[in-house]
Protein backbone atom coordinates (compact mmCIF):
# COMPACT_ATOMS: atom_id res chain seq x y z
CA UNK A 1 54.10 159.32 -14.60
CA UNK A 2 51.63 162.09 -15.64
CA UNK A 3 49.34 164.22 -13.56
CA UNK A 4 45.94 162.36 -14.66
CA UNK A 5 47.44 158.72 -13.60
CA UNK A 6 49.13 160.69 -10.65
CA UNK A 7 45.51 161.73 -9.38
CA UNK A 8 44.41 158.60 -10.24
CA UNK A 9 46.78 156.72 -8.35
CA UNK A 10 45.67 158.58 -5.23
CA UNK A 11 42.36 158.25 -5.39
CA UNK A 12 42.93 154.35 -5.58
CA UNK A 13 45.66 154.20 -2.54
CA UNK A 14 43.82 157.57 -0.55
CA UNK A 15 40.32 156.25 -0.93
CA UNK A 16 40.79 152.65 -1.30
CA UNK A 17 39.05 152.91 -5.02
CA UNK A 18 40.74 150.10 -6.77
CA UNK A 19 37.97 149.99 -9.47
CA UNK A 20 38.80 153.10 -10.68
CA UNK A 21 40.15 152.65 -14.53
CA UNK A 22 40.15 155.78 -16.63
CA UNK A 23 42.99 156.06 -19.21
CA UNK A 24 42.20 159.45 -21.07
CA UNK A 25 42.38 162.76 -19.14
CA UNK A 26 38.78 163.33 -20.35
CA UNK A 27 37.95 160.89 -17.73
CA UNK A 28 39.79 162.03 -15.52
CA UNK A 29 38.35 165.48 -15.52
CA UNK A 30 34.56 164.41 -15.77
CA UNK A 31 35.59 161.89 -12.51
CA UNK A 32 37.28 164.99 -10.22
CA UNK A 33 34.48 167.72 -11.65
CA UNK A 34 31.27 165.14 -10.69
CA UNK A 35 33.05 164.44 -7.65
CA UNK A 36 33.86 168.29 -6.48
CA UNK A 37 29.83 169.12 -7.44
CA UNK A 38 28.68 166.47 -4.80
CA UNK A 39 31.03 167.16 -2.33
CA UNK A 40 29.69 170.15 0.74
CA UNK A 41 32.30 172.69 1.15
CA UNK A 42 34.40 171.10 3.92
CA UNK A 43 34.67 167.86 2.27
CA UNK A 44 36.30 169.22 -0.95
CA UNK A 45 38.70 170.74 1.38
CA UNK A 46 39.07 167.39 3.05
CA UNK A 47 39.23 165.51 -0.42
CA UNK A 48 42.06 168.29 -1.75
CA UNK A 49 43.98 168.08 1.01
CA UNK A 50 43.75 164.16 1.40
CA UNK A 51 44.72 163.78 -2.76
CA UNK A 52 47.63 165.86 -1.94
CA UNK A 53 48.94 163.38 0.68
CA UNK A 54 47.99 164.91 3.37
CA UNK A 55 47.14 162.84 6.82
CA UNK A 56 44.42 162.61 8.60
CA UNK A 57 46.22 164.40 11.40
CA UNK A 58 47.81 166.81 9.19
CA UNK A 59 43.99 167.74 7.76
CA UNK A 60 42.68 167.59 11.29
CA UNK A 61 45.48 170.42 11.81
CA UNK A 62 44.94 172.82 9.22
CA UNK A 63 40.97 172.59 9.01
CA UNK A 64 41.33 172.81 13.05
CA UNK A 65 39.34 169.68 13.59
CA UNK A 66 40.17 166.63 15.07
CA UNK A 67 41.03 163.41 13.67
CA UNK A 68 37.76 161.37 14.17
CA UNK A 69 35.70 164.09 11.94
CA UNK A 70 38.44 163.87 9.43
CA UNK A 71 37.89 160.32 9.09
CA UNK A 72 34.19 160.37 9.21
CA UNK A 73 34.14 162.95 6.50
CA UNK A 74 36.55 160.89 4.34
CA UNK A 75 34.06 157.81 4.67
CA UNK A 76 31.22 160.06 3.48
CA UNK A 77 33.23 161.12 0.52
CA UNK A 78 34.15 157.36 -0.22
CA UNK A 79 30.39 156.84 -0.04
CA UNK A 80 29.56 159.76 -2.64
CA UNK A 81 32.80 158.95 -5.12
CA UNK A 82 31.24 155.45 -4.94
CA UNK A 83 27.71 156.31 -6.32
CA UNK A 84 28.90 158.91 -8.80
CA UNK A 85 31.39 156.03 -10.22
């Protein structure tokens, strides 16, 4: 498996995003750069951490936050990926 269909693969399973369907790392690229622009500072941190398999407990313990603020943040981010795709 490559990297691009790698990152794809967890935004689909991380962010319940099944519609995602880009094939060419172009897309792939323009999809993680629009997201990262919309994104406030903490949740690209969240986002990172989440499409590198982190928990929500596991983010909650290296952003020192807890777990309820991890999930509302990845909802928001859902929300944003949403309207940019």
């Amino acid at each position: 498996m490559d990297e691009d269909s790698s990152l794809i693969d967890c935004l689909e399973s991380n962010f319940n995003l099944p519609e995602l369907e880009l094939e060419s790392s172009e897309g792939v690229n323009n999809l993680v750069s629009g997201i990262l622009k919309v994104l406030t500072d903490f949740e690209e941190c969240v986002f990172i951490l989440k499409v590198q398999g982190f928990s929500f407990g596991e983010i909650a313990q290296v952003l020192d936050k807890n777990e309820k603020s991890i999930y509302n943040t990845i909802q928001r981010i859902k929300e944003k990926i949403k309207q940019f795709y």
